[in-house]
N, C-alpha and C. Protein backbone atom coordinates (compact mmCIF):
# COMPACT_ATOMS: atom_id res chain seq x y z
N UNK A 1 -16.20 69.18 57.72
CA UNK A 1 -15.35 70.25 57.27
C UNK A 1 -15.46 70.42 55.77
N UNK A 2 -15.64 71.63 55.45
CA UNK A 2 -15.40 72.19 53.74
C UNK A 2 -16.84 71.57 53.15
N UNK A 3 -18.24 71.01 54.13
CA UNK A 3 -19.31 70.41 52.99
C UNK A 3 -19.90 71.49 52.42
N UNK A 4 -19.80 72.64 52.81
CA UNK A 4 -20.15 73.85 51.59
C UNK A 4 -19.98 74.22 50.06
N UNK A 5 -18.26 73.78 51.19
CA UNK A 5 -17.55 74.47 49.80
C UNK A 5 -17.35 73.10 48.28
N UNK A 6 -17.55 72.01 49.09
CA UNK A 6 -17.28 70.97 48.01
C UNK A 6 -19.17 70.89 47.34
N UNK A 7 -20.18 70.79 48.13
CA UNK A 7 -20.90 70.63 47.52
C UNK A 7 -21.18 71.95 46.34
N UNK A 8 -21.04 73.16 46.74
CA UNK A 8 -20.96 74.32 46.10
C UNK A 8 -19.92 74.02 44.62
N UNK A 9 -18.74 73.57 44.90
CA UNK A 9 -18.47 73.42 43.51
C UNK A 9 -18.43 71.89 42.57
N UNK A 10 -19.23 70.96 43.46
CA UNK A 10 -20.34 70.06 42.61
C UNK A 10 -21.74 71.26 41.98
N UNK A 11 -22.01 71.72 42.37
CA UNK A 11 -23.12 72.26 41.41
C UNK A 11 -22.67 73.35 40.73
N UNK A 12 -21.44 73.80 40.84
CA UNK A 12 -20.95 74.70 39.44
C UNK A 12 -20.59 73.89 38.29
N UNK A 13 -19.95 73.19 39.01
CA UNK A 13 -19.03 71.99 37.73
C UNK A 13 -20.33 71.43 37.26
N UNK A 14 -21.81 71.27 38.10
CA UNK A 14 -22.86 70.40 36.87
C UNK A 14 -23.34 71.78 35.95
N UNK A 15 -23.82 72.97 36.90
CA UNK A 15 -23.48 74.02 35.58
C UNK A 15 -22.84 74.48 34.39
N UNK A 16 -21.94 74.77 34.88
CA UNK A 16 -20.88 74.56 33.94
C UNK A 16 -21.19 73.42 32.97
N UNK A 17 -21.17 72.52 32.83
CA UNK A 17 -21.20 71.10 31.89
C UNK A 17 -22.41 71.39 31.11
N UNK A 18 -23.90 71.50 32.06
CA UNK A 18 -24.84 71.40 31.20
C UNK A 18 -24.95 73.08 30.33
N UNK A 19 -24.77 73.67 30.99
CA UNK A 19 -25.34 75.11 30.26
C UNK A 19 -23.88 75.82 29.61
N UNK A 20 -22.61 75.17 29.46
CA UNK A 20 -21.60 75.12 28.42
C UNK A 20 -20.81 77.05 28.76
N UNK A 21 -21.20 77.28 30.18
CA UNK A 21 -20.55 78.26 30.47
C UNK A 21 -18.70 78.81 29.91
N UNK A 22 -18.13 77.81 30.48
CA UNK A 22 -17.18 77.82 29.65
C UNK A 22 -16.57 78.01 28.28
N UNK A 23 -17.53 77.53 27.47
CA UNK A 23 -18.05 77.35 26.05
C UNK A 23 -18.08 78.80 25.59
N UNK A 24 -19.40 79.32 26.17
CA UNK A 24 -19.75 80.52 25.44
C UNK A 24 -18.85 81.74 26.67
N UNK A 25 -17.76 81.20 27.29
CA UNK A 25 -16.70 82.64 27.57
C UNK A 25 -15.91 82.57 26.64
N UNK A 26 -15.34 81.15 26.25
CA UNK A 26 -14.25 81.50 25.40
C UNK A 26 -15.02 82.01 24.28
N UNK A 27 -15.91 81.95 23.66
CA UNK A 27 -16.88 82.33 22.04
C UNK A 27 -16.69 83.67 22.23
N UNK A 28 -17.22 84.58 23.84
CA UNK A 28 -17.13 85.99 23.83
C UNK A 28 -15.98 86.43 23.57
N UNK A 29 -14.87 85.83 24.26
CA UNK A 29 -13.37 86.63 24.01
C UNK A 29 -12.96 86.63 22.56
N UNK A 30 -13.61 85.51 22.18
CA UNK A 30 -12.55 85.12 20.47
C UNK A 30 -13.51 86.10 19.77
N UNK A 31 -14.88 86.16 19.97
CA UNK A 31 -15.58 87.39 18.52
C UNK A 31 -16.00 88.46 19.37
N UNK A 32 -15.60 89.61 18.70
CA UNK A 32 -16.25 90.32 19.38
C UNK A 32 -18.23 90.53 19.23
N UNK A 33 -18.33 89.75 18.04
CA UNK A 33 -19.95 89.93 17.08
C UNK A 33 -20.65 88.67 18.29
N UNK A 34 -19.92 87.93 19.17
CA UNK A 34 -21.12 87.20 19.60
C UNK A 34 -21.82 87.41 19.99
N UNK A 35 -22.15 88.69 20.97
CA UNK A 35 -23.11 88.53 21.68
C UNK A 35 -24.55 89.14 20.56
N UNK A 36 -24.18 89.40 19.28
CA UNK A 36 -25.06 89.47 18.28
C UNK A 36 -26.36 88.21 17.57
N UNK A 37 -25.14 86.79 18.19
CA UNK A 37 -25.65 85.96 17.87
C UNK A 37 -24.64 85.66 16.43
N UNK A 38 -23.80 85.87 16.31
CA UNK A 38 -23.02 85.26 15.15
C UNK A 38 -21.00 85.36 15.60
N UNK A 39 -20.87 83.91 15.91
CA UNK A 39 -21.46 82.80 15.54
C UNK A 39 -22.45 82.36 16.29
N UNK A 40 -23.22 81.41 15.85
CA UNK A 40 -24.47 80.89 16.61
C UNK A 40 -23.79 80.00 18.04
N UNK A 41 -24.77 80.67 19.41
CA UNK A 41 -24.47 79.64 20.65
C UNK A 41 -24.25 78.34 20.40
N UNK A 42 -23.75 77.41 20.45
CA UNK A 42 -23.27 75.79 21.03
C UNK A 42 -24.92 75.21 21.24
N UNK A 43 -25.31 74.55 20.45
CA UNK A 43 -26.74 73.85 20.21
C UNK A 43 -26.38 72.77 21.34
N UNK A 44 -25.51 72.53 22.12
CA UNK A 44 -25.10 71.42 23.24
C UNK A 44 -25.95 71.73 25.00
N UNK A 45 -26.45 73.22 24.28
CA UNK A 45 -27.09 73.22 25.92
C UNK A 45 -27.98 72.70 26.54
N UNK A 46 -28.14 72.59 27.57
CA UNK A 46 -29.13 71.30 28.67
C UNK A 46 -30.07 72.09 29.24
N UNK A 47 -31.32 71.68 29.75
CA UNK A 47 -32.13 72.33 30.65
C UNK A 47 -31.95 71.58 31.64
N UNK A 48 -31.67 72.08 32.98
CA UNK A 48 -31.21 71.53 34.04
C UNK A 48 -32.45 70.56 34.31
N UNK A 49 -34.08 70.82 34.34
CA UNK A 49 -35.30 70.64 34.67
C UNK A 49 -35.80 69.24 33.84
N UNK A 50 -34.90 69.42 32.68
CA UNK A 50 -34.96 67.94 32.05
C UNK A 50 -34.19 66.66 32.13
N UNK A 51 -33.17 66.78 32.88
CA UNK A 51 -31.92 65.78 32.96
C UNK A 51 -32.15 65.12 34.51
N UNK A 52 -31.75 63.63 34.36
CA UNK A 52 -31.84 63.39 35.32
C UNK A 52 -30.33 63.46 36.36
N UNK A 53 -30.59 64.14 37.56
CA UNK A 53 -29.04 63.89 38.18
C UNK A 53 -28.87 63.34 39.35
N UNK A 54 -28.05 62.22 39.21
CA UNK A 54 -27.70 61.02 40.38
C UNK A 54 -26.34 61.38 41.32
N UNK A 55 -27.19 61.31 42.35
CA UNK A 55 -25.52 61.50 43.48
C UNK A 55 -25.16 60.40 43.76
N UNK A 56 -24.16 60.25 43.97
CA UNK A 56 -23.17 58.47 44.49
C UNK A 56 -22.84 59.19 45.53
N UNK A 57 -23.38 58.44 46.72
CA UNK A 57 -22.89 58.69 48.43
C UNK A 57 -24.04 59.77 48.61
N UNK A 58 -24.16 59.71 49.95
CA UNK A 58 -25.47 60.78 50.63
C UNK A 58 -25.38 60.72 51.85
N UNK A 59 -23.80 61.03 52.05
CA UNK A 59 -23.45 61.59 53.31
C UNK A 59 -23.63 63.24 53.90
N UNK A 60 -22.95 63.91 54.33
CA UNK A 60 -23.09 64.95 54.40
C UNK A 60 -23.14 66.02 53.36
N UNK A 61 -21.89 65.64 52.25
CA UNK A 61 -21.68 66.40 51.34
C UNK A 61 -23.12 65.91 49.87
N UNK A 62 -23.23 64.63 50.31
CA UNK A 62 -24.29 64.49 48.92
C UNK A 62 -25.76 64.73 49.40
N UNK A 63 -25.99 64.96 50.58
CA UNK A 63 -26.94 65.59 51.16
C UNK A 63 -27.75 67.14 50.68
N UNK A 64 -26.04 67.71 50.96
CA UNK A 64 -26.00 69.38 50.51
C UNK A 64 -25.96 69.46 49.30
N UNK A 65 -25.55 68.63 48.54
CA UNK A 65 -25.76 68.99 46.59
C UNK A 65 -26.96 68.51 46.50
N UNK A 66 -27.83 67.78 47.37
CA UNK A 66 -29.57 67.15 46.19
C UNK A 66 -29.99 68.22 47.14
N UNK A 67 -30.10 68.68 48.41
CA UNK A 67 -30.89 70.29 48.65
C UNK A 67 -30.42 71.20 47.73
N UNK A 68 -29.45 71.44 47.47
CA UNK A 68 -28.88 72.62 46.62
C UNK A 68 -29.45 72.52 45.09
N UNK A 69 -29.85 71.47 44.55
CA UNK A 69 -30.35 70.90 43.43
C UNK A 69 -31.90 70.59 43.08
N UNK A 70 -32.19 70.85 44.55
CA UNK A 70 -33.79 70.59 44.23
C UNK A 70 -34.42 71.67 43.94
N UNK A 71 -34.48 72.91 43.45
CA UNK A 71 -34.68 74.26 43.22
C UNK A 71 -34.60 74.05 41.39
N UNK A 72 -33.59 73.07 41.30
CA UNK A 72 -33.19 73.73 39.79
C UNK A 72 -33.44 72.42 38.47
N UNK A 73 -33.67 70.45 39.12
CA UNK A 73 -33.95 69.76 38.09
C UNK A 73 -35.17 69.05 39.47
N UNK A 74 -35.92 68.47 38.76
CA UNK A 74 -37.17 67.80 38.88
C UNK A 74 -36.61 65.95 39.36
N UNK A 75 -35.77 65.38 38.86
CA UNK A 75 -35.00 64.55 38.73
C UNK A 75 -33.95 64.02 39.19
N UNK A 76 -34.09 63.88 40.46
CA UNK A 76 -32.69 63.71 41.59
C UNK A 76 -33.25 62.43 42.15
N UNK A 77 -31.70 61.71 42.10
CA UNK A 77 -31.89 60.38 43.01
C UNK A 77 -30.53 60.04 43.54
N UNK A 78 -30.16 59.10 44.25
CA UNK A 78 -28.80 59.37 45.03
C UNK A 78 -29.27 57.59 45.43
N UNK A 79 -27.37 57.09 45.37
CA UNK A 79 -27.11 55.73 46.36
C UNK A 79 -26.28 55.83 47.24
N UNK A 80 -26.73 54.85 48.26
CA UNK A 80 -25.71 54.58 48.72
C UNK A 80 -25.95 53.23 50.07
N UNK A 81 -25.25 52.77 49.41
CA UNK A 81 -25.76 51.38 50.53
C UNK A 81 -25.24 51.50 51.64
N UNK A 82 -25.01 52.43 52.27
CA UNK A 82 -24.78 51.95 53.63
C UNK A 82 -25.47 53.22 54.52
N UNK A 83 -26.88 53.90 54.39
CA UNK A 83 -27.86 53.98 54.46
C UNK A 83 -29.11 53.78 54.63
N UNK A 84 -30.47 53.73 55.43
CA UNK A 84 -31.19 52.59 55.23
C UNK A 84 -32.39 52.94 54.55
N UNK A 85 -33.22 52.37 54.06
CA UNK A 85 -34.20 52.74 53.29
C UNK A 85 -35.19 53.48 53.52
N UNK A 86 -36.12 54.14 53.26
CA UNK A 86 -36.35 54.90 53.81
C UNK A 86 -36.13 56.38 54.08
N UNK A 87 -34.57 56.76 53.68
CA UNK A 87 -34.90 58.03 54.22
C UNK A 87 -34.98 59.15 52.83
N UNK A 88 -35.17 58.20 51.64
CA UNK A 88 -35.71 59.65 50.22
C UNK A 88 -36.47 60.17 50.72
N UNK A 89 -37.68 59.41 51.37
CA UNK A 89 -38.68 60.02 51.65
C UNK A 89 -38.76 61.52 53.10
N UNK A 90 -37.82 61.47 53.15
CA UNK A 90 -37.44 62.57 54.01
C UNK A 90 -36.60 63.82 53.26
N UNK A 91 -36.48 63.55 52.37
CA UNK A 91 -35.99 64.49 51.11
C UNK A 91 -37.14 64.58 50.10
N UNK A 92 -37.59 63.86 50.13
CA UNK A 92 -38.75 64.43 48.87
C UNK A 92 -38.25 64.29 47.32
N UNK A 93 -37.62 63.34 47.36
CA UNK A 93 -36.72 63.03 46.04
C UNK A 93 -37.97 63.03 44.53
């Protein structure tokens, strides 16, 4: 139940974080000159393609966030011990 909707907003919330969405809404509301480029964007942003991102658990729901994730970083790995070895390779990690 709900593994859509939870894995769906695991990968906003890693959006959000790396590419500082939040960040640059509040910058638009407070100037109106940003989208000019002054003040300058938040030098804090991430390339998703460079970071590595680890899931804890790879049940159903951490299943659906490393498919949902493999499109967008190079760098996915996931634990969980009570799993057996063997099955990254069925993900293509």
């Amino acid at each position: 139940y709900g593994v859509d909707e939870v894995s769906d907003t695991a990968l906003a919330m890693i959006l959000n974080l790396t590419r500082g969405i939040n960040t640059l809404r509040n910058l638009a509301k407070s100037s109106l000159t940003s989208w000019m480029g002054n003040p300058p964007p938040p030098s804090e942003l991430r390339r998703l393609q460079d970071l590595n991102i680890g899931i804890i658990g790879f049940g159903r729901i951490g299943s659906a966030l490393l498919n949902k994730c493999k499109p967008l970083c190079k760098n996915l790995s996931f634990y969980d011990p009570y799993i057996p070895t063997g099955i990254e390779k069925s993900f293509r990690c």
